[in-house]
C-alpha atoms as a PDB file:
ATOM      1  CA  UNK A   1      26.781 -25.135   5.659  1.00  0.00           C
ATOM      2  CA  UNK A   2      24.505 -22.258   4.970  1.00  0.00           C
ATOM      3  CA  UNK A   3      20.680 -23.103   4.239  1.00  0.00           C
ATOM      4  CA  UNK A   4      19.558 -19.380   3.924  1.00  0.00           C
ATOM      5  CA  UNK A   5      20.795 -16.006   3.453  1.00  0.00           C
ATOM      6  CA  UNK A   6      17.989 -13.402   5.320  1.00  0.00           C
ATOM      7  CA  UNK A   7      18.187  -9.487   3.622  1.00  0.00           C
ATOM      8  CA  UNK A   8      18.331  -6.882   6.373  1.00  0.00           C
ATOM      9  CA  UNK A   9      16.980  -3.671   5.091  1.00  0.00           C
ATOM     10  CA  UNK A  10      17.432  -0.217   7.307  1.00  0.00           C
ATOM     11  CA  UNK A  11      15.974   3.051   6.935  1.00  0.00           C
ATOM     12  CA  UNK A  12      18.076   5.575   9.123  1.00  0.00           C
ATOM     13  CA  UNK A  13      18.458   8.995   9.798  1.00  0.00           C
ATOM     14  CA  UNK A  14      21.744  10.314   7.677  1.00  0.00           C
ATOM     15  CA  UNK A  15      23.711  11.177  10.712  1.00  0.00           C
ATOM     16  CA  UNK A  16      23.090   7.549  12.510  1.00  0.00           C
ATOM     17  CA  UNK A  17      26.400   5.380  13.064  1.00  0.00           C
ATOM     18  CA  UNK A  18      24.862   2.964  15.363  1.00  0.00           C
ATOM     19  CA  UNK A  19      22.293   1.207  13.904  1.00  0.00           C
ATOM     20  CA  UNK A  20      24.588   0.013  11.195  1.00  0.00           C
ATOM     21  CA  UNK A  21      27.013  -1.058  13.812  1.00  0.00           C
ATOM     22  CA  UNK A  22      24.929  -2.773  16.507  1.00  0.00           C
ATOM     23  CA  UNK A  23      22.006  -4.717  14.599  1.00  0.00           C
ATOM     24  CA  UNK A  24      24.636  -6.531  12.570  1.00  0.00           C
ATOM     25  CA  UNK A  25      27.005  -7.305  15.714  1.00  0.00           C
ATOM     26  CA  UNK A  26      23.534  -8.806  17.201  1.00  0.00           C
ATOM     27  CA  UNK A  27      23.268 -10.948  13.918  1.00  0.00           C
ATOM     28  CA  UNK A  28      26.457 -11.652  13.047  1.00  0.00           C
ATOM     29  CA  UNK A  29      27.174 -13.195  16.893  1.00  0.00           C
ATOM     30  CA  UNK A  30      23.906 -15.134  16.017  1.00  0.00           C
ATOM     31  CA  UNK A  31      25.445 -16.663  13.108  1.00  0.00           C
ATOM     32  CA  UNK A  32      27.723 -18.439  15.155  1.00  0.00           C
ATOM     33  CA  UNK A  33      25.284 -20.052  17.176  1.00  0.00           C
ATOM     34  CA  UNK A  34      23.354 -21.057  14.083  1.00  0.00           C
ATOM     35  CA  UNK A  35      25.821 -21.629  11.280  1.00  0.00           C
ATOM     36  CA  UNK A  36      22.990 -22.644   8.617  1.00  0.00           C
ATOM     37  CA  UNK A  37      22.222 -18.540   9.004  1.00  0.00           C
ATOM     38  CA  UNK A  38      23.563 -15.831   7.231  1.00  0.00           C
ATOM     39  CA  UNK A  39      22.340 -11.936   7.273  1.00  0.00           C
ATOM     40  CA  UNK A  40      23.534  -9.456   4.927  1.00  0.00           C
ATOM     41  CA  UNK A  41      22.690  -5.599   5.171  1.00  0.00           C
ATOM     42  CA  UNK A  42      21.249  -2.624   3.157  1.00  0.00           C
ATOM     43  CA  UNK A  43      20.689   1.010   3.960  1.00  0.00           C
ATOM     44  CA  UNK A  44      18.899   3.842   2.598  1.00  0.00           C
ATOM     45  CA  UNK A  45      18.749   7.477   4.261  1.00  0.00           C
ATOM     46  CA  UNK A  46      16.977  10.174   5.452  1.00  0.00           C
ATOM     47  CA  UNK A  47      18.670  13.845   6.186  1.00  0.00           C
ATOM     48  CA  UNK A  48      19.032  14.399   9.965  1.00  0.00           C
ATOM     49  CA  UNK A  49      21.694  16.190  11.746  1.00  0.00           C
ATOM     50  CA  UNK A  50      19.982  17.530  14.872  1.00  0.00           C
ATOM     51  CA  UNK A  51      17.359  15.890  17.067  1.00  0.00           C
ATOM     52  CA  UNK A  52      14.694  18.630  17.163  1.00  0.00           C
ATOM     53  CA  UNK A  53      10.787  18.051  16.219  1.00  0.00           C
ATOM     54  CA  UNK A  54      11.293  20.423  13.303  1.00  0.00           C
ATOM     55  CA  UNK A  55      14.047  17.764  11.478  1.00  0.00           C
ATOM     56  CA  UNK A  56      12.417  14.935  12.722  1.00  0.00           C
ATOM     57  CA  UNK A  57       9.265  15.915  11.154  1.00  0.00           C
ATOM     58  CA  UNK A  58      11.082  16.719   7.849  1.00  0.00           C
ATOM     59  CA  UNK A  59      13.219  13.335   8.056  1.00  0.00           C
ATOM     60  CA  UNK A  60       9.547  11.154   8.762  1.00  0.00           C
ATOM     61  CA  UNK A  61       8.598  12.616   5.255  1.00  0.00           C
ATOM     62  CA  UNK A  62      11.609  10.757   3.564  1.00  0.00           C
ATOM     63  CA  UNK A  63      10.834   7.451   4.847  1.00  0.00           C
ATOM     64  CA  UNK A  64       8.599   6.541   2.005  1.00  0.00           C
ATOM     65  CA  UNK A  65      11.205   6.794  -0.201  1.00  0.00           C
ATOM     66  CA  UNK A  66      13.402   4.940   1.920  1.00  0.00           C
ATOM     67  CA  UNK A  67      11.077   1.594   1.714  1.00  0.00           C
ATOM     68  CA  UNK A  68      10.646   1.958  -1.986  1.00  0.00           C
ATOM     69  CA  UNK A  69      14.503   2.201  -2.175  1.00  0.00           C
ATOM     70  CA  UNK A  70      15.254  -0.961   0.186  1.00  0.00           C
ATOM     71  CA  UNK A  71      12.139  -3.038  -1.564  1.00  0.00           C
ATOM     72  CA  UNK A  72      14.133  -2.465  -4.850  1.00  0.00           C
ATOM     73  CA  UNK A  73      16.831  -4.507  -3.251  1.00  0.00           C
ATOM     74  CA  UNK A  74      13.894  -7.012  -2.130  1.00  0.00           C
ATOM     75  CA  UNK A  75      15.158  -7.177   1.391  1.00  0.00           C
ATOM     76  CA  UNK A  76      13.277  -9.846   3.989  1.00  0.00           C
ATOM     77  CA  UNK A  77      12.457  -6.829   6.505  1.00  0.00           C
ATOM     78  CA  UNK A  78      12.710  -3.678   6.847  1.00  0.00           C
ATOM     79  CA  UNK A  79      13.423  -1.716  10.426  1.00  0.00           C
ATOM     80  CA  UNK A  80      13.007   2.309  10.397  1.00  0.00           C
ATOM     81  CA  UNK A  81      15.887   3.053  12.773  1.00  0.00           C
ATOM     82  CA  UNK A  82      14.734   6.561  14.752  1.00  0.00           C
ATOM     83  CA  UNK A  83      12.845   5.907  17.736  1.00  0.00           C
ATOM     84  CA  UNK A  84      12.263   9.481  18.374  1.00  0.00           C
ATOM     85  CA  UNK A  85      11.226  10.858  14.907  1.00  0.00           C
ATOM     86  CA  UNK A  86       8.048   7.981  15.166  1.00  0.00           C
ATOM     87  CA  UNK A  87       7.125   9.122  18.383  1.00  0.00           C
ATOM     88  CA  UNK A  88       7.336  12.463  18.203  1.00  0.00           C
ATOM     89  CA  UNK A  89       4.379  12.160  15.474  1.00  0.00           C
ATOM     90  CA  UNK A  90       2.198  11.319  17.874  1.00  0.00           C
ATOM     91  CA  UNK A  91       0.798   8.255  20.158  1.00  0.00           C
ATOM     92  CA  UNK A  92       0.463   5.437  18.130  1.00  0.00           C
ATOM     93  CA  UNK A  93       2.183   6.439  15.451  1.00  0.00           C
ATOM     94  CA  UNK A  94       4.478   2.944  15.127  1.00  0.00           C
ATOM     95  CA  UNK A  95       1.565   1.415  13.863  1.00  0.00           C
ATOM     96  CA  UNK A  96       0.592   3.950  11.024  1.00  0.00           C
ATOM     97  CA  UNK A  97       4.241   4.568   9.940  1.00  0.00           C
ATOM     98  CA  UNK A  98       4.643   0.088   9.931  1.00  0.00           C
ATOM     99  CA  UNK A  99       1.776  -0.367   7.435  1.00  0.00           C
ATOM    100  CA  UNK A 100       2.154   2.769   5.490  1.00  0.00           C
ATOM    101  CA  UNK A 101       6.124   1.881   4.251  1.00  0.00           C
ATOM    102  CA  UNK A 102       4.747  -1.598   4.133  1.00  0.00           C
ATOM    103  CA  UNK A 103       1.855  -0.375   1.419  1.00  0.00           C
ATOM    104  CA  UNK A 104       4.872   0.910  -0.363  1.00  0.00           C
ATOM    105  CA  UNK A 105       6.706  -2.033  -0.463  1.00  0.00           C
ATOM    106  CA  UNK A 106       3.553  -3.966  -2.226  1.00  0.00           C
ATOM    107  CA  UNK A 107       2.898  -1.303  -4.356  1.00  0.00           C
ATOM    108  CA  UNK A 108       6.775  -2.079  -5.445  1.00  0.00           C
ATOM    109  CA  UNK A 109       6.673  -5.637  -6.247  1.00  0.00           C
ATOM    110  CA  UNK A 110       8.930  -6.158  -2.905  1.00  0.00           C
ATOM    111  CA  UNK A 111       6.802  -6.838  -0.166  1.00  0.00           C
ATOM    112  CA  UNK A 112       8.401  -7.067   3.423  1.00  0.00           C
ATOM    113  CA  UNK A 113       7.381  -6.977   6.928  1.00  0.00           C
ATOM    114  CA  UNK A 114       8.104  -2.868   8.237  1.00  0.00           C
ATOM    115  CA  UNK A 115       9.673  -2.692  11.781  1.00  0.00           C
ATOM    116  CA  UNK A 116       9.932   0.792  13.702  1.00  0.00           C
ATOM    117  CA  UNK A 117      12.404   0.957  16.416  1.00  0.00           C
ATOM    118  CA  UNK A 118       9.899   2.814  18.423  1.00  0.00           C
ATOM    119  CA  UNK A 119       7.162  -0.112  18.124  1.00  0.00           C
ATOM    120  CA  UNK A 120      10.049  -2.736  19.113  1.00  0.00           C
ATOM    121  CA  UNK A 121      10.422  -0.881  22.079  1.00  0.00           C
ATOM    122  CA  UNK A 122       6.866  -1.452  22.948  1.00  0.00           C
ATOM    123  CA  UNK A 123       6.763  -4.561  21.984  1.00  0.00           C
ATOM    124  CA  UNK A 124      10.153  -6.011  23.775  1.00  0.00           C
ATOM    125  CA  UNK A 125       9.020  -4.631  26.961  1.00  0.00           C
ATOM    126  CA  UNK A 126       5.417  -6.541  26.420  1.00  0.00           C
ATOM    127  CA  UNK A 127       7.524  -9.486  25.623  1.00  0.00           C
ATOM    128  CA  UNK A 128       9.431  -9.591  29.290  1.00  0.00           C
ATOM    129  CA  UNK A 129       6.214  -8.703  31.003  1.00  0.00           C
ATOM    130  CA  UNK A 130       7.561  -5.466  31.911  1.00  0.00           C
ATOM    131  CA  UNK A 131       5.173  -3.193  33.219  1.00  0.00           C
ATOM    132  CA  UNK A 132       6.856  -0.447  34.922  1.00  0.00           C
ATOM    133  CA  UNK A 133      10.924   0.627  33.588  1.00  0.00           C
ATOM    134  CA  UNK A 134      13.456   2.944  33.798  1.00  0.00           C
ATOM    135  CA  UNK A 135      14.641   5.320  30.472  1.00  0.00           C
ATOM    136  CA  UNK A 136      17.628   6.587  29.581  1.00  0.00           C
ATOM    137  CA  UNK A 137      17.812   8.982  26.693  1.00  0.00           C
ATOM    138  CA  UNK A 138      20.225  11.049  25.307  1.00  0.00           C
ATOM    139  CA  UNK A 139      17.505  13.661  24.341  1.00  0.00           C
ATOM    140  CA  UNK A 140      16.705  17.341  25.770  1.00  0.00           C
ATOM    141  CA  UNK A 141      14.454  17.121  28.419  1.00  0.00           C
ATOM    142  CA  UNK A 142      11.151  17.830  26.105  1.00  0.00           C
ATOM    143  CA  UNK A 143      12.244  14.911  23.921  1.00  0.00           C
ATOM    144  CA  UNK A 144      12.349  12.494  26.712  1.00  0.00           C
ATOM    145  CA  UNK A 145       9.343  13.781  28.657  1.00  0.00           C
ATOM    146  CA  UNK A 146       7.488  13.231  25.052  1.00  0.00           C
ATOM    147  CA  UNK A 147       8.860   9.537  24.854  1.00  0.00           C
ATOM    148  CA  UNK A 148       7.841   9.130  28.585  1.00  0.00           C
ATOM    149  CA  UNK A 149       4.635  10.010  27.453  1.00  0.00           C
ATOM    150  CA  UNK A 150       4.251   7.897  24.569  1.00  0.00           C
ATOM    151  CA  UNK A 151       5.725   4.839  26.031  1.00  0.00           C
ATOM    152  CA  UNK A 152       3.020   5.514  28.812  1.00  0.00           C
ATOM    153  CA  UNK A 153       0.075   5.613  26.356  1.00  0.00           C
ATOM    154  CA  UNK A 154       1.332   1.918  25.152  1.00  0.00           C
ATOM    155  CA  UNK A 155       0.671   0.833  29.072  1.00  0.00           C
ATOM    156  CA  UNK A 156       4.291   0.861  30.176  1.00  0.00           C
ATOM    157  CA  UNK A 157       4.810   3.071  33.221  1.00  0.00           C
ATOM    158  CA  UNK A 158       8.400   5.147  33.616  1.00  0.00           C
ATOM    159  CA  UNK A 159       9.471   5.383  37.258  1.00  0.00           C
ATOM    160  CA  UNK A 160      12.604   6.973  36.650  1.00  0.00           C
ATOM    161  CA  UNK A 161      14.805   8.646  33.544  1.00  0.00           C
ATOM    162  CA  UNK A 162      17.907  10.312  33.080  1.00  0.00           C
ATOM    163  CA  UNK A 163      18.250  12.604  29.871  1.00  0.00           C
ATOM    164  CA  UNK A 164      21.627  13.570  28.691  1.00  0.00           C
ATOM    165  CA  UNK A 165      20.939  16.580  27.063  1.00  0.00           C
ATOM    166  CA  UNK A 166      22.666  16.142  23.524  1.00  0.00           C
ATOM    167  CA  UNK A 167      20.980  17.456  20.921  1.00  0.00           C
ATOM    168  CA  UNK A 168      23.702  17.127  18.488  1.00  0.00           C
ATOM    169  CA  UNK A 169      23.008  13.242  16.495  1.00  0.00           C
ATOM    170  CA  UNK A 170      26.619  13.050  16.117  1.00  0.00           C
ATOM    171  CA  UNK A 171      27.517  13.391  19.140  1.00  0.00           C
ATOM    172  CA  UNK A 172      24.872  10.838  20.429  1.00  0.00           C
ATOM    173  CA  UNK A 173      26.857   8.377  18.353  1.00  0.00           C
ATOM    174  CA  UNK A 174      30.474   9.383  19.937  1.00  0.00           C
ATOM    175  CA  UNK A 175      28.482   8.870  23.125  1.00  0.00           C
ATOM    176  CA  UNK A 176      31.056   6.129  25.332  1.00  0.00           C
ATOM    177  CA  UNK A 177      29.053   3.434  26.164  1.00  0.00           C
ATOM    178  CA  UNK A 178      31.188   2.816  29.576  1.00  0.00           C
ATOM    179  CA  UNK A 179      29.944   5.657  31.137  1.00  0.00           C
ATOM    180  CA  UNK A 180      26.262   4.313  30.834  1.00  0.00           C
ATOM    181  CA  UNK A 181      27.618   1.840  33.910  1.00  0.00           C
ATOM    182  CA  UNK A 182      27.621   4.339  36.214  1.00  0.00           C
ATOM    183  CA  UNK A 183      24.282   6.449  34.933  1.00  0.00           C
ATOM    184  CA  UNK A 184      22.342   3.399  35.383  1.00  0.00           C
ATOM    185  CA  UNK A 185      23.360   2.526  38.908  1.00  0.00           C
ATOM    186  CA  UNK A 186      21.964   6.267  39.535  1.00  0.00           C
ATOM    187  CA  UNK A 187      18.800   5.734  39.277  1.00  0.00           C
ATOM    188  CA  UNK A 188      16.232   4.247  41.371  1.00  0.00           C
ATOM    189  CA  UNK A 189      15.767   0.300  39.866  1.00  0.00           C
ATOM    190  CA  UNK A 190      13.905  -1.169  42.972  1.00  0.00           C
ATOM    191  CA  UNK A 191      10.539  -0.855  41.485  1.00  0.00           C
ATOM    192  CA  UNK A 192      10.915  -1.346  38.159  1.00  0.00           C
ATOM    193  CA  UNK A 193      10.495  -4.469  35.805  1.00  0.00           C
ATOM    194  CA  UNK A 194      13.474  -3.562  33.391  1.00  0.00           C
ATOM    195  CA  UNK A 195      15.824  -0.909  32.093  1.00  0.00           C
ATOM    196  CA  UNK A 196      15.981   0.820  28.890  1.00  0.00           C
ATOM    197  CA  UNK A 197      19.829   1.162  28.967  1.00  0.00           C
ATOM    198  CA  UNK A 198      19.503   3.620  25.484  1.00  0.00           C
ATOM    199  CA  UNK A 199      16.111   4.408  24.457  1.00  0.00           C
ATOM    200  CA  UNK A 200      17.702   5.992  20.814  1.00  0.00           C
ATOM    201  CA  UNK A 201      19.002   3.408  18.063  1.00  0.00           C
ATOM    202  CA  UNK A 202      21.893   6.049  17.862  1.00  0.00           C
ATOM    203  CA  UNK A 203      23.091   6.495  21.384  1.00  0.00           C
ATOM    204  CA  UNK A 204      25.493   3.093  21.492  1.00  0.00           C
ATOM    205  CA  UNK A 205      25.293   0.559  24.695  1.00  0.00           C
ATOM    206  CA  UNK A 206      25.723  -3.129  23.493  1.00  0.00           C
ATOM    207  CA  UNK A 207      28.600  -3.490  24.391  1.00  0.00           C
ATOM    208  CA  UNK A 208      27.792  -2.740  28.045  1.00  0.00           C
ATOM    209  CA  UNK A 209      24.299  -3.837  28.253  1.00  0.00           C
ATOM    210  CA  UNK A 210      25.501  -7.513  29.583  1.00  0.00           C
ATOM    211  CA  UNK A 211      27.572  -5.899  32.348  1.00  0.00           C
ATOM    212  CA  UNK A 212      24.896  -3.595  33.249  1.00  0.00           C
ATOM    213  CA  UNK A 213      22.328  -6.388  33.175  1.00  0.00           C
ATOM    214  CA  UNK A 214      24.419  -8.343  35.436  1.00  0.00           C
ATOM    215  CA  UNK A 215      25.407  -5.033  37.918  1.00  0.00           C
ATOM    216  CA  UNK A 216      21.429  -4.287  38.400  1.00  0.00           C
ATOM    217  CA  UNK A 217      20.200  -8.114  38.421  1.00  0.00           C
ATOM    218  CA  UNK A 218      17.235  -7.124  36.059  1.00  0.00           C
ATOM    219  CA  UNK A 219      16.641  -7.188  32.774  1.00  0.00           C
ATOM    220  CA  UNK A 220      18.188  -4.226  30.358  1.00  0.00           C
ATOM    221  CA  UNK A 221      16.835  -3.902  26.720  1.00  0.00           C
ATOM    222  CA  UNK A 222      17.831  -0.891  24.254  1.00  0.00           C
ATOM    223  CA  UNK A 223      16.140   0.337  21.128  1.00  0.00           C
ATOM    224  CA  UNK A 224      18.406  -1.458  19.057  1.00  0.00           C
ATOM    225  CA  UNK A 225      18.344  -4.656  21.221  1.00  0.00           C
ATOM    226  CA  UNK A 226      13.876  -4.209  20.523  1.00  0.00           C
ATOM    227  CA  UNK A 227      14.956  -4.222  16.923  1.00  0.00           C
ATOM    228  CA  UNK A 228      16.659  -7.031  16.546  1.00  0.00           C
ATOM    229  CA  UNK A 229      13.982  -9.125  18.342  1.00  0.00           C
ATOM    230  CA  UNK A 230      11.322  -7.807  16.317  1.00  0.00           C
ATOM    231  CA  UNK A 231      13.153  -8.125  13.040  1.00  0.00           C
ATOM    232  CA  UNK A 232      13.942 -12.074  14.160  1.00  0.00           C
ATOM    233  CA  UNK A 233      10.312 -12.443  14.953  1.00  0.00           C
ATOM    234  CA  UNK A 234       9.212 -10.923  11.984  1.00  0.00           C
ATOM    235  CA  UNK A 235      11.466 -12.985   9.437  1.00  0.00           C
ATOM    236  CA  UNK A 236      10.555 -16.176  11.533  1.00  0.00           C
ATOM    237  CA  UNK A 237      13.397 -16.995  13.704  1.00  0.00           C
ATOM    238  CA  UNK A 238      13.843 -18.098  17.461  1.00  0.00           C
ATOM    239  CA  UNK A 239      14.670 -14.757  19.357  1.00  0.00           C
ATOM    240  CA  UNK A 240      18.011 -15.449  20.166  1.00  0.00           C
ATOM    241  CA  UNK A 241      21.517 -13.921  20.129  1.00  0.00           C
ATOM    242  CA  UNK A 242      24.580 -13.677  22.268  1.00  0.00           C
ATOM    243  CA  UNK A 243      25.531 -10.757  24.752  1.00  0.00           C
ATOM    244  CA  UNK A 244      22.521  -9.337  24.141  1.00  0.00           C
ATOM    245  CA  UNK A 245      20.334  -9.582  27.252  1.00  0.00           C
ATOM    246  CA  UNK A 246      17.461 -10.729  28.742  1.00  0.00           C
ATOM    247  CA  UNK A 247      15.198 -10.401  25.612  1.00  0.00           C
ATOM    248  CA  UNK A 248      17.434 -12.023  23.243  1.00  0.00           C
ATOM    249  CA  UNK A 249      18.141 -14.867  25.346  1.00  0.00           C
ATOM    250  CA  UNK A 250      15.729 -17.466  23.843  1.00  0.00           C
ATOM    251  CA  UNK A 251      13.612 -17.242  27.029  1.00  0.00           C
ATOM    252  CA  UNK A 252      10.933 -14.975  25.225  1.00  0.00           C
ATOM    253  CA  UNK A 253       9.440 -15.614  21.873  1.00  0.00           C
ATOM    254  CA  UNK A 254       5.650 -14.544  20.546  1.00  0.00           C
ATOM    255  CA  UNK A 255       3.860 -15.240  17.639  1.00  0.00           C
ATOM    256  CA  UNK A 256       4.895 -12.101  15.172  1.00  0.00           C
ATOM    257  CA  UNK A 257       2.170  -9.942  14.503  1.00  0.00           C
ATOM    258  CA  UNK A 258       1.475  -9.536  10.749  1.00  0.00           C
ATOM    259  CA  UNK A 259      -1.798  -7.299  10.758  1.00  0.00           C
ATOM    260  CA  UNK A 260      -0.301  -5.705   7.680  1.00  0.00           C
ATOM    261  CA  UNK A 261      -2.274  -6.435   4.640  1.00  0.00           C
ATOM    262  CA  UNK A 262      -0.648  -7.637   1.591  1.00  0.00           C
END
């Protein structure tokens, strides 16, 4: 019997196919572990086609919108799915972008908690304790040196990274998942904590992150995986879901942090 139906709400660049696949495979597999839960899912967009700082910067300036468009539907949280376009505004900037949409969401009538994907990647890797990681990205090389450097100003050291070099958003969504098997094995795991299997909500890897947890015997999060957790957090919930690794296993839940005024 279902005792509560929870409103997803996504802000996403207009070229992003993953987000819209992978956070409701994470909650719909959750349902069936907790059949009293249901999730249904809204989106509103921002134009982005290539990943560059110029169209980032231009998509950021949309998000506003975005909330006010999802708080119409009075959704129970809200995640801004782009990892890169919040970091490449500067350190910190998770925290500015979170209470900002949120202001716009009271200002609407439809208050709800704001989660960036960028600031659940932060915080699911302060949630496992992890304190040095691996990256991969499929970014140019100055996009992943710049979120090397911001996930290094939020105390989280990167020993190793791999960038893939696809500039094209599109084609970070066609990316096959399989082949992130073998690009994690080649790098060097034995001093890190974790692995960020795909440190972009667009580039797809749930549905290897188990086996690749498993292969390197440590544990693997993803942007989208970060989401997810923070989003359950956020609306309550225990931090669990199935085939989703390490951090969604139960093992690691927190007290959500609502600094954001009403």
């Amino acid at each position: 019997m279902v005792g509560r139906t929870f409103r997803i709400g996504q802000i996403v660049p207009s070229s992003n196919t993953t987000m819209e696949t992978e956070i409701p495979a994470i909650l719909r597999a959750r349902e069936a572990m907790r059949p009293d839960e249901r999730f249904t899912f809204h989106s509103s967009r921002m134009r982005m086609k290539k990943v560059t700082r110029e169209e980032l910067a231009a998509m950021d300036g949309d998000s506003d919108r975005c909330a006010l468009e999802l708080s119409d539907a009075r959704v129970d949280v809200m995640g801004y799915a782009c990892l890169v376009a919040i970091m490449s505004m500067g350190h910190g900037y998770h925290r500015t972008s979170q209470q900002r949409l949120h202001r716009r969401t009271v200002e609407n009538g439809g208050a709800a908690p704001v989660v960036t994907s960028a600031g659940a990647l932060i915080d699911g890797l302060q949630a496992i304790g992890a304190r040095k990681v691996a990256v991969i990205t499929p970014y140019m090389q100055p996009l992943t040196a710049m979120v090397v450097d911001y996930i290094e100003a939020e105390g989280v050291s990167v020993l190793d990274r791999i960038s893939l070099q696809i500039e094209d958003n599109l084609a970070v969504g066609r990316h096959d998942p399989a082949k992130l098997i073998g690009i994690a094995k080649s790098l060097d795991l034995s001093q890190v904590d974790a692995l960020v299997l795909s440190a972009c909500v667009q580039m797809p890897s749930l549905a290897v992150l188990p086996a690749v947890e498993d292969a390197v015997g440590k544990p693997v999060v993803s942007a989208a995986v970060c989401t997810a957790f923070r989003m359950l957090e956020e609306l309550g919930l225990e931090t669990i879901a199935p085939d989703a690794g390490a951090l969604l296993s139960g093992r690691y839940t927190r007290q959500p942090a609502r600094a954001m005024a009403q």
